[in-house]
Protein backbone atom coordinates (compact mmCIF):
# COMPACT_ATOMS: atom_id res chain seq x y z
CA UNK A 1 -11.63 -10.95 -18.51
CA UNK A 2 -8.38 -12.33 -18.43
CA UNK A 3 -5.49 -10.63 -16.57
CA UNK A 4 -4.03 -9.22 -19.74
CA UNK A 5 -7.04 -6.48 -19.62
CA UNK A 6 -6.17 -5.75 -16.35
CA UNK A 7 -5.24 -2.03 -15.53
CA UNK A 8 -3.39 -2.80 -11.94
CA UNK A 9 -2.71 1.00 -10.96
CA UNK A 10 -4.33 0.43 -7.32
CA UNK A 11 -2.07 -2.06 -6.12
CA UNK A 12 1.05 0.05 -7.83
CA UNK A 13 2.43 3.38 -6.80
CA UNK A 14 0.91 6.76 -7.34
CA UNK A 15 2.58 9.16 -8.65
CA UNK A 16 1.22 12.80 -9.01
CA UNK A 17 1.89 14.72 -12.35
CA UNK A 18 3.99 17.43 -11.88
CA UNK A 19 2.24 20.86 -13.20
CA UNK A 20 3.37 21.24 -16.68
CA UNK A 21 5.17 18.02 -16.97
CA UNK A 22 6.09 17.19 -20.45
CA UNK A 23 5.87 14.53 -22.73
CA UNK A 24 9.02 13.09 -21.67
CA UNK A 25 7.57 12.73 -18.09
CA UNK A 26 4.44 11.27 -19.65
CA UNK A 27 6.23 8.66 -21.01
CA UNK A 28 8.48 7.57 -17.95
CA UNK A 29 5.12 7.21 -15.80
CA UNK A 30 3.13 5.40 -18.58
CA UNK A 31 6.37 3.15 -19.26
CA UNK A 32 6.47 2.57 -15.66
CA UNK A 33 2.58 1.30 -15.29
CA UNK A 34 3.24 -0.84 -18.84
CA UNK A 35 6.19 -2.71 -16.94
CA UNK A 36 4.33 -3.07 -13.54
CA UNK A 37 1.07 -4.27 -15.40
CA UNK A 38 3.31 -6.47 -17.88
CA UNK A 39 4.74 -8.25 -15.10
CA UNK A 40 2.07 -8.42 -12.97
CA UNK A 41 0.53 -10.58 -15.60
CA UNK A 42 3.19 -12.49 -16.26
CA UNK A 43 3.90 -13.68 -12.52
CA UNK A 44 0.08 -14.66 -12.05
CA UNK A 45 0.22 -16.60 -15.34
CA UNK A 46 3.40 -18.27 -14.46
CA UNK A 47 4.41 -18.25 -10.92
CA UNK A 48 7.14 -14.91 -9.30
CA UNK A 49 9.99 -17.52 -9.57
CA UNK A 50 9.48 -18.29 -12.96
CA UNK A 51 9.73 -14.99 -14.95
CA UNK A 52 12.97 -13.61 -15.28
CA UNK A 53 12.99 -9.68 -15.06
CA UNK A 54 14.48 -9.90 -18.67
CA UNK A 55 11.96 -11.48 -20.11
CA UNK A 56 9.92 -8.60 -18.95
CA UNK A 57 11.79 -6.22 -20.49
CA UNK A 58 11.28 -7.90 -23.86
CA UNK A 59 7.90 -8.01 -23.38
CA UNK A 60 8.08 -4.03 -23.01
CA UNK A 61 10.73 -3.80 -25.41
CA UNK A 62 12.96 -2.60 -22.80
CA UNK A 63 16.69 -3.46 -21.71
CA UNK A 64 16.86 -5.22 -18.43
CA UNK A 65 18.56 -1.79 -16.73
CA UNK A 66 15.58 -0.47 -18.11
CA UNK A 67 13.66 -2.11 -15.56
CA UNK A 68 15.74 -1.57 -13.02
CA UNK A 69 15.90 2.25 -13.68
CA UNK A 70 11.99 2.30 -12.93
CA UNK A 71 12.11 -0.36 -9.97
CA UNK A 72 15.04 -1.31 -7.92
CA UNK A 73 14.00 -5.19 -7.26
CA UNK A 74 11.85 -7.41 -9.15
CA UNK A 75 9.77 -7.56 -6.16
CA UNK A 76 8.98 -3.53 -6.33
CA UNK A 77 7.61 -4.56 -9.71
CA UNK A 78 4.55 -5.71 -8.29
CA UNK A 79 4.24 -4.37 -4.28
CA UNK A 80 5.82 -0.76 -4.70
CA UNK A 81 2.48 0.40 -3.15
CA UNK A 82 4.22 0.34 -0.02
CA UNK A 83 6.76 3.36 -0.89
CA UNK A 84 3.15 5.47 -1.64
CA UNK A 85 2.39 4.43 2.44
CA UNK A 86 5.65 5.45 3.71
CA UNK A 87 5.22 8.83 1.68
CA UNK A 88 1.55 9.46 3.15
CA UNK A 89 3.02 8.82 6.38
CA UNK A 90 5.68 11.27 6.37
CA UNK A 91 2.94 14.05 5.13
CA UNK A 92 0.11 13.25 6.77
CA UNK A 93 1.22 11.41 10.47
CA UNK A 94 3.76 14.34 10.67
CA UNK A 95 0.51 16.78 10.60
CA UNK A 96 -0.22 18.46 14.05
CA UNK A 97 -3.96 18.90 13.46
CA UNK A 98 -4.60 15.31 13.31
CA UNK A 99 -4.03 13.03 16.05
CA UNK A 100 -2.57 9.77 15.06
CA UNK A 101 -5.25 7.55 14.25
CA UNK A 102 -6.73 10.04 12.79
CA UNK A 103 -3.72 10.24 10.26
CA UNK A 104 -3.72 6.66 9.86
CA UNK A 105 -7.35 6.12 9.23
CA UNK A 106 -6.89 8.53 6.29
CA UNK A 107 -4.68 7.17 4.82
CA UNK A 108 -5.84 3.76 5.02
CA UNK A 109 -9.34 5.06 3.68
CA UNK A 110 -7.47 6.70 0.67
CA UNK A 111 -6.08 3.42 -0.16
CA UNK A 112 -9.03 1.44 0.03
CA UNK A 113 -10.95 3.75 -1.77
CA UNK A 114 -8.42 3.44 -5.00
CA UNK A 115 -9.06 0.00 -5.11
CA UNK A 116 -13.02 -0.19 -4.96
CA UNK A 117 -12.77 2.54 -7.38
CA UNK A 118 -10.61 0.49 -9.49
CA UNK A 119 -13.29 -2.07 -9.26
CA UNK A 120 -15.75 -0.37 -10.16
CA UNK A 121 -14.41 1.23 -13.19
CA UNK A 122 -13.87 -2.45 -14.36
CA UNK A 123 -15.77 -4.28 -17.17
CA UNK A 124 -16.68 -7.57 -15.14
CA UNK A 125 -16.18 -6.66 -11.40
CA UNK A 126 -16.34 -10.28 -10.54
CA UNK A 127 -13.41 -11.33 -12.13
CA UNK A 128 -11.64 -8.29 -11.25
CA UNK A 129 -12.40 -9.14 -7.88
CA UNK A 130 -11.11 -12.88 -8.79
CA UNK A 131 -8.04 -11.43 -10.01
CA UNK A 132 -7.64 -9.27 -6.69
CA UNK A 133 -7.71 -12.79 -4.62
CA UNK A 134 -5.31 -14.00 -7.28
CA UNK A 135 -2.34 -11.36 -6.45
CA UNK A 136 -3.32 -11.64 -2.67
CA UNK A 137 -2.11 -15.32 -3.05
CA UNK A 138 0.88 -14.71 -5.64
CA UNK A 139 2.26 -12.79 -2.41
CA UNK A 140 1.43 -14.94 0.36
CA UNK A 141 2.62 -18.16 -1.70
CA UNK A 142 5.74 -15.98 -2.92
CA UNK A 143 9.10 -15.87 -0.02
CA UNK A 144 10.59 -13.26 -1.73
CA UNK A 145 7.75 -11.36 -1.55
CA UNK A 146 6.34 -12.14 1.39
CA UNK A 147 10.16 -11.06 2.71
CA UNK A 148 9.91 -7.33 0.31
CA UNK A 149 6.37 -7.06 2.23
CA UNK A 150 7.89 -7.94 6.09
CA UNK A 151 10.67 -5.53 5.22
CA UNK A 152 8.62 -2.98 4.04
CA UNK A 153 6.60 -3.41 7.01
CA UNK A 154 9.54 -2.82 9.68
CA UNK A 155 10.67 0.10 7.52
CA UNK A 156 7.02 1.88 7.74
CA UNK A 157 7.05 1.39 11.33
CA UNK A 158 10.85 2.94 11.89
CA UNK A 159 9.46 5.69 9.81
CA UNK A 160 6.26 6.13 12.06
CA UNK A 161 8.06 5.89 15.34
CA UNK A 162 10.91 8.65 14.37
CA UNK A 163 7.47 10.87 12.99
CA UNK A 164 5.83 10.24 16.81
CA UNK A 165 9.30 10.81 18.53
CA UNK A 166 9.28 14.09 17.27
CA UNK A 167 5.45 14.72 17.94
CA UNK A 168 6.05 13.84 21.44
CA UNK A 169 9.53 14.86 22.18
CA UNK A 170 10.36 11.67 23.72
CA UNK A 171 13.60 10.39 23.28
CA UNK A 172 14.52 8.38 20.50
CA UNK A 173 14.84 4.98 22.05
CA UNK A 174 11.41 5.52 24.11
CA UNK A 175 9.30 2.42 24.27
CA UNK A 176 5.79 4.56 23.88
CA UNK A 177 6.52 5.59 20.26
CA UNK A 178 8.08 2.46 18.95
CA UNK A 179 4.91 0.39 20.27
CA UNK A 180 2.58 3.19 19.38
CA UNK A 181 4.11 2.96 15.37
CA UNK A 182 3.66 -0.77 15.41
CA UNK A 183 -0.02 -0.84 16.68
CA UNK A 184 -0.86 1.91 13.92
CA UNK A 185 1.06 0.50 11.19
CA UNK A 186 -0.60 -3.28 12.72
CA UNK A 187 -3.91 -1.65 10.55
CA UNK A 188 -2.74 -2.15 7.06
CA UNK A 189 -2.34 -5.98 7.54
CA UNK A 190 -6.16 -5.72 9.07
CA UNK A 191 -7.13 -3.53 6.26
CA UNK A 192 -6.09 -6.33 3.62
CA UNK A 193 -7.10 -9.27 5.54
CA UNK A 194 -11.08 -7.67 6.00
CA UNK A 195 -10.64 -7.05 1.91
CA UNK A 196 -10.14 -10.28 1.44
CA UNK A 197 -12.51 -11.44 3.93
CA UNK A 198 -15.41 -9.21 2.23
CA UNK A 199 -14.08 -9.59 -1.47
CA UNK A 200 -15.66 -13.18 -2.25
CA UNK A 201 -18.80 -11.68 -1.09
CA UNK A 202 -21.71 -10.67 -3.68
CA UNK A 203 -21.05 -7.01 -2.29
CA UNK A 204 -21.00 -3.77 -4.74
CA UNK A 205 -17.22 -1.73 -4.59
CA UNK A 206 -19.45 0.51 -2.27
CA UNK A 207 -20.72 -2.05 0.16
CA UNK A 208 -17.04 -3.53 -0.23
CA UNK A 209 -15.69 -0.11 0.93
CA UNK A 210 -18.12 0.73 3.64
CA UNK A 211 -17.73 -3.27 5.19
CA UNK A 212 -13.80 -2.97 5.55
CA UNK A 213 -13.95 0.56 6.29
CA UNK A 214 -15.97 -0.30 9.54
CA UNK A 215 -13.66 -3.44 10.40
CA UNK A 216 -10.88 -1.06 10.23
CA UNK A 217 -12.57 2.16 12.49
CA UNK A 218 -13.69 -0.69 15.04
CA UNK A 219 -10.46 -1.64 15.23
CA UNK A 220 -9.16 1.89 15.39
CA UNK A 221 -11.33 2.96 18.41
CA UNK A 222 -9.49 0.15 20.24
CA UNK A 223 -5.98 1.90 19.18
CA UNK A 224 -7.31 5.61 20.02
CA UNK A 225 -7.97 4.83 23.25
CA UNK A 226 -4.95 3.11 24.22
CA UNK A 227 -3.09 5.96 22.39
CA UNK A 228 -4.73 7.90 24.85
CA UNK A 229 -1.99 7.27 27.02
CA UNK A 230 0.63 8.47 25.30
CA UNK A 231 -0.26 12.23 25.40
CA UNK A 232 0.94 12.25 29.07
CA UNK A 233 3.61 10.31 28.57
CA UNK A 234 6.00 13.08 27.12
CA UNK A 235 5.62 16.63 27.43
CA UNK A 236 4.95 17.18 24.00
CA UNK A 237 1.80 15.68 23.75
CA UNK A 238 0.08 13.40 20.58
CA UNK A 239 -2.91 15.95 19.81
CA UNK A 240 -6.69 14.10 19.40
């Protein structure tokens, strides 16, 4: 299987159709997946530096605004899964009934679980896996994209830390929530680095699931407990 029968949607944005979106709609989201897929391809092939976003638009038969109309860098081509995160932070962090961790271990769990799915629903899993450890080293070998990802990062936290200031009613340039945002959003890095880990492994997308899953909850416990703290820090305290 060769990366051009790739269907990348787990590492890419999800986007929820609107009830009774029409055909028009359709077509935005599945032009949207052919350009992320297209160029997904093409960077693995060829290296990030080495494709021009225009020549991705011709491959799509696009214009180069186009492209930029669906994705605002070149780098949100290929790691725009991190605007999903920020968006299941804001819904599901910001929940009262769920204490932090809680919020964050959901999410994360969602996450993983598109990708083993995504697996699994592949023809060869082995090379899907193979192409998996392929992206995780376009990125790490990539500066720009290592830089989009390290941005990202800082903005999930800010994002995190304003959601906690307002669970806690501490004031906005309190220590607790800042640190508190950073240790949470310190799981996603974990979460990828255990997939990787656990990914060269002759595991099925189950066994895959349930082995990071448990790296990430055993880190977790370690977080709940100092998070602990935190609910007498304020008067508005983090519920558990």
């Amino acid at each position: 299987m060769s990366t051009r029968t790739v269907d990348w949607t787990a590492l890419r944005r999800r986007e929820e159709e609107p009830a009774g979106a029409g055909l028009r709609e359709r077509k935005k989201r599945q032009l949207r997946q052919r350009l992320s897929d297209t160029a997904t391809e093409m960077f693995l092939e060829r290296g990030f530096d080495a494709v021009r976003v225009a020549e991705i638009a011709e491959a799509c038969g696009v214009s180069e605004k186009t492209v930029f109309n669906h994705f605002p860098t070149k780098e949100s081509l290929v790691l725009d899964l991190g605007e999903t995160t920020l968006d299941s932070l804001r819904t599901v962090l910001s929940d009262p009934d769920r204490s932090p961790v809680e919020a964050v271990l959901e999410i994360l769990s969602a996450e993983l679980a598109a990708i083993t799915s995504w697996l699994a629903a592949q023809e060869d899993p082995a090379e899907a896996k193979a192409a998996l450890s392929r992206f995780a080293a376009l990125t790490r070998s990539t500066p720009s994209l290592r830089a989009y990802h390290h941005d990202m990062a800082d903005r999930q936290v800010a994002v995190a830390t304003e959601i906690l200031v307002h669970r806690t009613g501490a004031a906005p340039d309190a220590p607790e929530p800042r640190i508190a945002a950073a240790a949470l959003l310190a799981l996603w890095p974990l979460q990828f680095q255990s997939l990787h880990r656990h990914l060269d492994r002759t595991k099925t997308p189950e066994q895959l699931y349930d082995a990071v899953n448990g790296d990430v909850r055993r880190a977790a416990r370690l977080l709940d407990t100092g998070l602990g703290s935190l609910e007498t820090a304020h008067r508005g305290q983090l519920p558990r």
